[in-house]
N, C-alpha and C. Protein backbone atom coordinates (compact mmCIF):
# COMPACT_ATOMS: atom_id res chain seq x y z
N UNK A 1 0.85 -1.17 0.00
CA UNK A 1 0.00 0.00 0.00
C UNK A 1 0.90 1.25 0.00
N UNK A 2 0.28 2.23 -0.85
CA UNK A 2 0.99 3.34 -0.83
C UNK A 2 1.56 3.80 0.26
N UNK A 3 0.46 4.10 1.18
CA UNK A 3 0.55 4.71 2.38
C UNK A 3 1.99 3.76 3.47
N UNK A 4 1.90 2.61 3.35
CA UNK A 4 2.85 2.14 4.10
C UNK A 4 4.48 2.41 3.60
N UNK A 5 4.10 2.50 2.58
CA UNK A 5 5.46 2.76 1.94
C UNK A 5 6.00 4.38 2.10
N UNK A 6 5.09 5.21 2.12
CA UNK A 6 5.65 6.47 2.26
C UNK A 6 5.79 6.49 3.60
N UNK A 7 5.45 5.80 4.68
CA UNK A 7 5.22 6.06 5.81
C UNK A 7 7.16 5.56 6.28
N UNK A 8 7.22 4.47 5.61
CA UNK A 8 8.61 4.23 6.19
C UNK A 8 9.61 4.78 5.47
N UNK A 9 9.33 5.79 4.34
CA UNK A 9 10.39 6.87 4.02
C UNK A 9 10.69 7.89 4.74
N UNK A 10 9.33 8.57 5.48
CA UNK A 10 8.93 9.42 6.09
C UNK A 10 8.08 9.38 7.41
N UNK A 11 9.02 8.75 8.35
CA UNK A 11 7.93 8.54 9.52
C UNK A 11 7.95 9.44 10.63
N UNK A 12 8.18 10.92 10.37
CA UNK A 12 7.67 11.72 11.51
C UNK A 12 6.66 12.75 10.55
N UNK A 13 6.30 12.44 9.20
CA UNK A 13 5.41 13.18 8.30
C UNK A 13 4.26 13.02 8.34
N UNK A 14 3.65 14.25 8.48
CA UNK A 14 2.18 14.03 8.05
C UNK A 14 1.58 13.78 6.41
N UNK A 15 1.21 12.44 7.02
CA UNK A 15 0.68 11.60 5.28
C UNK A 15 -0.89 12.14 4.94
N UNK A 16 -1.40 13.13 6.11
CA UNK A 16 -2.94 13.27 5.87
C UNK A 16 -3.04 13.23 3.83
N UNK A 17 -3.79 13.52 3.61
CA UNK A 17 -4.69 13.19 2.11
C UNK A 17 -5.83 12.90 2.09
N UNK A 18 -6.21 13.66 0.82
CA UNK A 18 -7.69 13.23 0.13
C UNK A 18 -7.78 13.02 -1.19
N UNK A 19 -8.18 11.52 -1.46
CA UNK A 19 -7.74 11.58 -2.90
C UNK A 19 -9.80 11.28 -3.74
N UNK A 20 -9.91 11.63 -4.74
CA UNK A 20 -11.07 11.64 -5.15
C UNK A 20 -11.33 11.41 -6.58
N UNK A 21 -12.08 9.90 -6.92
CA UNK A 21 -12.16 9.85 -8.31
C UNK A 21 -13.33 9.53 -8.33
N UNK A 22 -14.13 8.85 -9.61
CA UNK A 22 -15.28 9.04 -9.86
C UNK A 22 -16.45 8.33 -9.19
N UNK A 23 -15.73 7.10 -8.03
CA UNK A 23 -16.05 6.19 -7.36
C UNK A 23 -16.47 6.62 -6.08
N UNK A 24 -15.05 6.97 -5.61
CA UNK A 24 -14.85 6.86 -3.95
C UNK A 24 -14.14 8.22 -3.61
N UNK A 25 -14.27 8.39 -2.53
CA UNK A 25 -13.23 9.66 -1.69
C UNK A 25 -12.56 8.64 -1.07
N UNK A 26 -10.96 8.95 -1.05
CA UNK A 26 -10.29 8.28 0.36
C UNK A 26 -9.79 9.02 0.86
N UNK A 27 -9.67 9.21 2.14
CA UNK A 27 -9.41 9.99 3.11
C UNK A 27 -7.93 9.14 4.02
N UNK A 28 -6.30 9.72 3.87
CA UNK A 28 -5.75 8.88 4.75
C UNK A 28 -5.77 9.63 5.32
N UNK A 29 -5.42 8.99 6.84
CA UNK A 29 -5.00 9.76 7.80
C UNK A 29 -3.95 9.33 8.39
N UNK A 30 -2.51 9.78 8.52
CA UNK A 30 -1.29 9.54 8.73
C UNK A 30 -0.85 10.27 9.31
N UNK A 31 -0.77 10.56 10.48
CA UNK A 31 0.37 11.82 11.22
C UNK A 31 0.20 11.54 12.88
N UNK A 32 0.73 10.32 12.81
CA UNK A 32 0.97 10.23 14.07
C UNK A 32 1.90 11.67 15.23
N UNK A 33 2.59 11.64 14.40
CA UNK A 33 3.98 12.56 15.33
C UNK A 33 4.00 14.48 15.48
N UNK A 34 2.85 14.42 13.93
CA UNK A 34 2.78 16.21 13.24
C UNK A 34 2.46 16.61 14.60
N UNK A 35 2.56 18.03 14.69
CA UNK A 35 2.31 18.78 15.52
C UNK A 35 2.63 20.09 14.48
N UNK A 36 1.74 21.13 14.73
CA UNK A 36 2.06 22.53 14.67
C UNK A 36 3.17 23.04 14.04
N UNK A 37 3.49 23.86 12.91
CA UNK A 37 4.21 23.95 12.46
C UNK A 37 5.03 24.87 13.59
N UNK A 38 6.05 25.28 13.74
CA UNK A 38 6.91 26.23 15.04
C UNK A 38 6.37 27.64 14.70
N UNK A 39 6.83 27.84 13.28
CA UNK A 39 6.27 29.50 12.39
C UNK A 39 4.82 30.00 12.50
N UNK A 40 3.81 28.60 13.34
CA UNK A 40 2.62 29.32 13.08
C UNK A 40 2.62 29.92 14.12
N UNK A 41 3.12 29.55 15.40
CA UNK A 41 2.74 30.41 16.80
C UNK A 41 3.30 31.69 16.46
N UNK A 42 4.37 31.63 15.38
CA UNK A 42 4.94 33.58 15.63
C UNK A 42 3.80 34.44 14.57
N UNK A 43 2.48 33.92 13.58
CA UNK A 43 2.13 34.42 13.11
C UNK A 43 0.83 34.68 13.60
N UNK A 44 0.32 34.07 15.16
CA UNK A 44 -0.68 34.28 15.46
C UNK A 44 -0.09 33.90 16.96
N UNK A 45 -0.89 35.14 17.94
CA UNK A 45 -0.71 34.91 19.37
C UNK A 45 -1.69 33.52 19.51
N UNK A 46 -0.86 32.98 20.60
CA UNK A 46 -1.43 31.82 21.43
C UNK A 46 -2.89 31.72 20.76
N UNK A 47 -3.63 32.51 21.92
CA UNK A 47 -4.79 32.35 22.29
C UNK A 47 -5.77 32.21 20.64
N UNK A 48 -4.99 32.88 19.79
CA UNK A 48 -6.55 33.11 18.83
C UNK A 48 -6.07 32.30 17.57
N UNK A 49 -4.99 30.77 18.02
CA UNK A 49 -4.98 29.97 16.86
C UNK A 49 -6.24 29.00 16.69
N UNK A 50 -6.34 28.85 15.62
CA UNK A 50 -7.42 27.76 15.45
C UNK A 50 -7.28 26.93 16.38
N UNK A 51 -8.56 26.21 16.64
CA UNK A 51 -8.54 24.91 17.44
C UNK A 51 -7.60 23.63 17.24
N UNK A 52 -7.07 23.38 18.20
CA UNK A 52 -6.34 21.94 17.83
C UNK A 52 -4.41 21.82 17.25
N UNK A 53 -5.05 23.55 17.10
CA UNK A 53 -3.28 23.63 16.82
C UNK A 53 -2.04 23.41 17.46
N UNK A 54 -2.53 22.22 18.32
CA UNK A 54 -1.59 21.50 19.16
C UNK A 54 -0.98 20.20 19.25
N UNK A 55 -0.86 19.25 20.47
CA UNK A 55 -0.74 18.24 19.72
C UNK A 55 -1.67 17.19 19.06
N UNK A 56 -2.95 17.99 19.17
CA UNK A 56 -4.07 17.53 17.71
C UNK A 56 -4.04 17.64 16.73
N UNK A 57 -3.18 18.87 16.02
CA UNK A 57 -2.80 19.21 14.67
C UNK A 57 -3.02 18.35 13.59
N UNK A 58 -3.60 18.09 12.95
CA UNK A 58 -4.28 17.27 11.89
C UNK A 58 -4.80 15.92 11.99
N UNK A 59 -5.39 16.01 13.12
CA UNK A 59 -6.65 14.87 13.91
C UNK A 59 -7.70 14.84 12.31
N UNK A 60 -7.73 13.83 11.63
CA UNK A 60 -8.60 14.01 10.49
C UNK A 60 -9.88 13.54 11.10
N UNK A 61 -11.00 13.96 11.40
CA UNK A 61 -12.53 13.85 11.83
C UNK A 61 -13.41 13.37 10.42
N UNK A 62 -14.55 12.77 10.93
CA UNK A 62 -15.74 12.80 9.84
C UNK A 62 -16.58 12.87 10.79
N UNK A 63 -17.70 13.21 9.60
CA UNK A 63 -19.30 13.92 10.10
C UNK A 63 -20.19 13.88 9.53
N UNK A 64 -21.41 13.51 9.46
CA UNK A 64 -22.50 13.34 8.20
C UNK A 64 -23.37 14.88 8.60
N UNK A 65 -23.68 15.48 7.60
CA UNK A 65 -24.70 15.97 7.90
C UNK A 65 -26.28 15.98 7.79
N UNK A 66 -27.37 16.91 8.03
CA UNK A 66 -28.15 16.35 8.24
C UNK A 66 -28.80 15.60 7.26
N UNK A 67 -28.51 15.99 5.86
CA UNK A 67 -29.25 15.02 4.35
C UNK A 67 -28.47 13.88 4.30
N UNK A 68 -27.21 13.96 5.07
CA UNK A 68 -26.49 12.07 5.07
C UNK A 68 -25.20 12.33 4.44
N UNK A 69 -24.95 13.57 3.73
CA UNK A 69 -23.72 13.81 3.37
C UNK A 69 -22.52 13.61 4.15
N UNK A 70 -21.26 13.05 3.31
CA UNK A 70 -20.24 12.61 4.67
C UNK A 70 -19.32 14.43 4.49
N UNK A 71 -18.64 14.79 5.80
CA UNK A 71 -18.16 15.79 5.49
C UNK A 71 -16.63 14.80 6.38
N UNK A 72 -15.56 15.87 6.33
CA UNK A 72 -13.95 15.22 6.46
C UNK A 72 -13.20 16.51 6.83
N UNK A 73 -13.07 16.86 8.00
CA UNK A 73 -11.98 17.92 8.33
C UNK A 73 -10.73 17.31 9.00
N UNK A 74 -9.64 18.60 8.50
CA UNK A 74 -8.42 18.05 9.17
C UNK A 74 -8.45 19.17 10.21
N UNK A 75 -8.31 18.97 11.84
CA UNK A 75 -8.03 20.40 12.68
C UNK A 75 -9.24 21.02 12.46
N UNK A 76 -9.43 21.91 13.76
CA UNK A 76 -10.24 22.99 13.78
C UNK A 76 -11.34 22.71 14.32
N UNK A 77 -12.35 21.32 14.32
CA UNK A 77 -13.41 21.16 14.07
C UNK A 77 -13.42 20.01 15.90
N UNK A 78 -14.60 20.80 17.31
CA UNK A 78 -14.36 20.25 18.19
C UNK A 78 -15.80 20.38 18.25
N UNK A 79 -16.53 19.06 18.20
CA UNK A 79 -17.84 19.22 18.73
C UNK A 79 -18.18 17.38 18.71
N UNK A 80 -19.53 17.31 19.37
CA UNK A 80 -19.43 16.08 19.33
C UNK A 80 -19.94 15.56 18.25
N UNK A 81 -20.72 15.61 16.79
CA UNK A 81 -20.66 15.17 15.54
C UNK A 81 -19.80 14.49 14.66
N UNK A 82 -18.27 15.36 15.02
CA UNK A 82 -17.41 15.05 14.43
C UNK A 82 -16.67 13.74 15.48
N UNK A 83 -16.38 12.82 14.83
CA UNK A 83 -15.56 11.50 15.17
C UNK A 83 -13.70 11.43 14.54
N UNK A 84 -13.26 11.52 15.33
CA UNK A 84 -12.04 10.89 14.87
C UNK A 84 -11.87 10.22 14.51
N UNK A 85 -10.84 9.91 12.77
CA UNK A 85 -10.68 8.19 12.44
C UNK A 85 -9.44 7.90 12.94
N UNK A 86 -9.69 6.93 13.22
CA UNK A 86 -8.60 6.16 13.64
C UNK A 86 -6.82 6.31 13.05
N UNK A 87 -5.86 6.59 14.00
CA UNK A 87 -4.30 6.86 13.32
C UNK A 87 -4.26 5.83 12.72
N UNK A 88 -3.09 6.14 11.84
CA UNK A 88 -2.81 5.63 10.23
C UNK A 88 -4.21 4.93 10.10
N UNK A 89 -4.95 5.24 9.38
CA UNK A 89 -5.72 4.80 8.66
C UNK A 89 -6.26 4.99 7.61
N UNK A 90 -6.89 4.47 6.70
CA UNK A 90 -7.77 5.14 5.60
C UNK A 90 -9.21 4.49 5.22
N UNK A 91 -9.89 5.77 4.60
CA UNK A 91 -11.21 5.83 5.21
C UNK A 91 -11.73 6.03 3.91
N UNK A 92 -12.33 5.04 3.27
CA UNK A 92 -12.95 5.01 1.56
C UNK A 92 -14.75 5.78 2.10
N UNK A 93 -15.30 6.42 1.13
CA UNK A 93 -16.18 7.02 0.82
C UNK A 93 -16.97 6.71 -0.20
N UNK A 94 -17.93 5.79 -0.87
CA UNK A 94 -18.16 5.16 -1.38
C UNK A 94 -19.28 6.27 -2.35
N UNK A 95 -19.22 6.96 -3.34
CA UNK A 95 -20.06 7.88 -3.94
C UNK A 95 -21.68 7.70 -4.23
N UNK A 96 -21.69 6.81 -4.84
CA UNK A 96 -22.79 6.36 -5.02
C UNK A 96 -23.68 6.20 -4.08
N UNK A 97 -23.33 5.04 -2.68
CA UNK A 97 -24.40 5.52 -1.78
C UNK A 97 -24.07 6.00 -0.09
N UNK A 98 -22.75 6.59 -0.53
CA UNK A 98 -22.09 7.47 1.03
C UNK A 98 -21.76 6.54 1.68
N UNK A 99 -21.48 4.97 1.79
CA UNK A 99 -20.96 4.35 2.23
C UNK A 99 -19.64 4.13 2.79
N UNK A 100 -19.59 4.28 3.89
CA UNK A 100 -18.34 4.76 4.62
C UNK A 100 -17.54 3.69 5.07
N UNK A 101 -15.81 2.76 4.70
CA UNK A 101 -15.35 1.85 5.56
C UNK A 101 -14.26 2.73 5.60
N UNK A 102 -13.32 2.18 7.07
CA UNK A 102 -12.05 2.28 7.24
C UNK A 102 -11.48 1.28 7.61
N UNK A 103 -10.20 1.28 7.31
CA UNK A 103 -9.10 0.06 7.31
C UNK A 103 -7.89 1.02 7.93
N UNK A 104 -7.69 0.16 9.38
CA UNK A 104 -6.57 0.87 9.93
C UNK A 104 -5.12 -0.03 9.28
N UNK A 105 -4.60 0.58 9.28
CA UNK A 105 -3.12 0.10 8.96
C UNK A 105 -2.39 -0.56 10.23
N UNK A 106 -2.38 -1.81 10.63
CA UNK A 106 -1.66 -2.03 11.30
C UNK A 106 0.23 -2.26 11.35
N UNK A 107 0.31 -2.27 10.01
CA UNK A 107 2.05 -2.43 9.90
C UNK A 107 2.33 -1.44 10.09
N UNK A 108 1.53 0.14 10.20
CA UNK A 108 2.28 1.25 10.11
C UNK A 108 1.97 1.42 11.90
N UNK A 109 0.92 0.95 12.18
CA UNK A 109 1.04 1.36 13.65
C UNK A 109 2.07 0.85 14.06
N UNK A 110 2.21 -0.13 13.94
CA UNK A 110 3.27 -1.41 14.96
C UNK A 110 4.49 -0.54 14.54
N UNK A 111 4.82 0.15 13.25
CA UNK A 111 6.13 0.46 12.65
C UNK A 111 6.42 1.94 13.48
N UNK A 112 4.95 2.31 14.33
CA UNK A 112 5.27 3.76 14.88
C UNK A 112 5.24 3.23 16.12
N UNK A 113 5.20 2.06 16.77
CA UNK A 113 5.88 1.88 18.85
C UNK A 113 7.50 1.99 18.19
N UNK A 114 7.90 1.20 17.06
CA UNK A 114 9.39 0.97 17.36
C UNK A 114 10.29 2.17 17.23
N UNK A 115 9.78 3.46 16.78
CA UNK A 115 10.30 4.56 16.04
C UNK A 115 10.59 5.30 17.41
């Protein structure tokens, strides 16, 4: 899988992504380690960064809304609607009828205790 492979080129990177073709949305979510870029705290005081700009920093969430639509934020988004997916994982979107699976990656978890 893609994702495993970039993951052990790059394992303190955030792999988040959304990729979208005529089928499916996939949504990975990869960033175990990201945190906050350093440059954003000097471009905004503390207090008035977006939500999460910590060590939540690209927590990828989903959310249906109320017609059933799936929605997908990375950061920002703290309420109880929104669900966290699961680290390293990825999360297919099925177009046709919003059908939602995820498949966690376990080689990449196990590959992030030993790191």
């Amino acid at each position: 899988m893609a994702a495993a492979m970039l993951r052990a080129e790059f394992p303190c990177g955030s792999l988040n992504a959304l990729v979208l073709d005529s089928e499916n949305l996939v949504v990975v979510h990869a960033n175990p380690r990201s945190l906050a870029p350093d440059d954003l705290a000097d471009l905004f005081e503390e207090a008035s960064l977006p939500l999460e700009h910590n060590e939540q920093y690209g927590v990828m969430r989903l959310a249906r809304d109320i017609d059933g639509g799936v929605l997908v934020s990375s950061t920002g988004v703290l309420s109880d609607d929104w669900e966290p997916l699961p680290a390293e994982s990825v999360t297919t979107v099925r177009l046709a009828d919003l059908r939602v699976t995820t498949e966690e990656l376990p080689a990449l978890t196990a590959g992030i205790a030993t790191l």
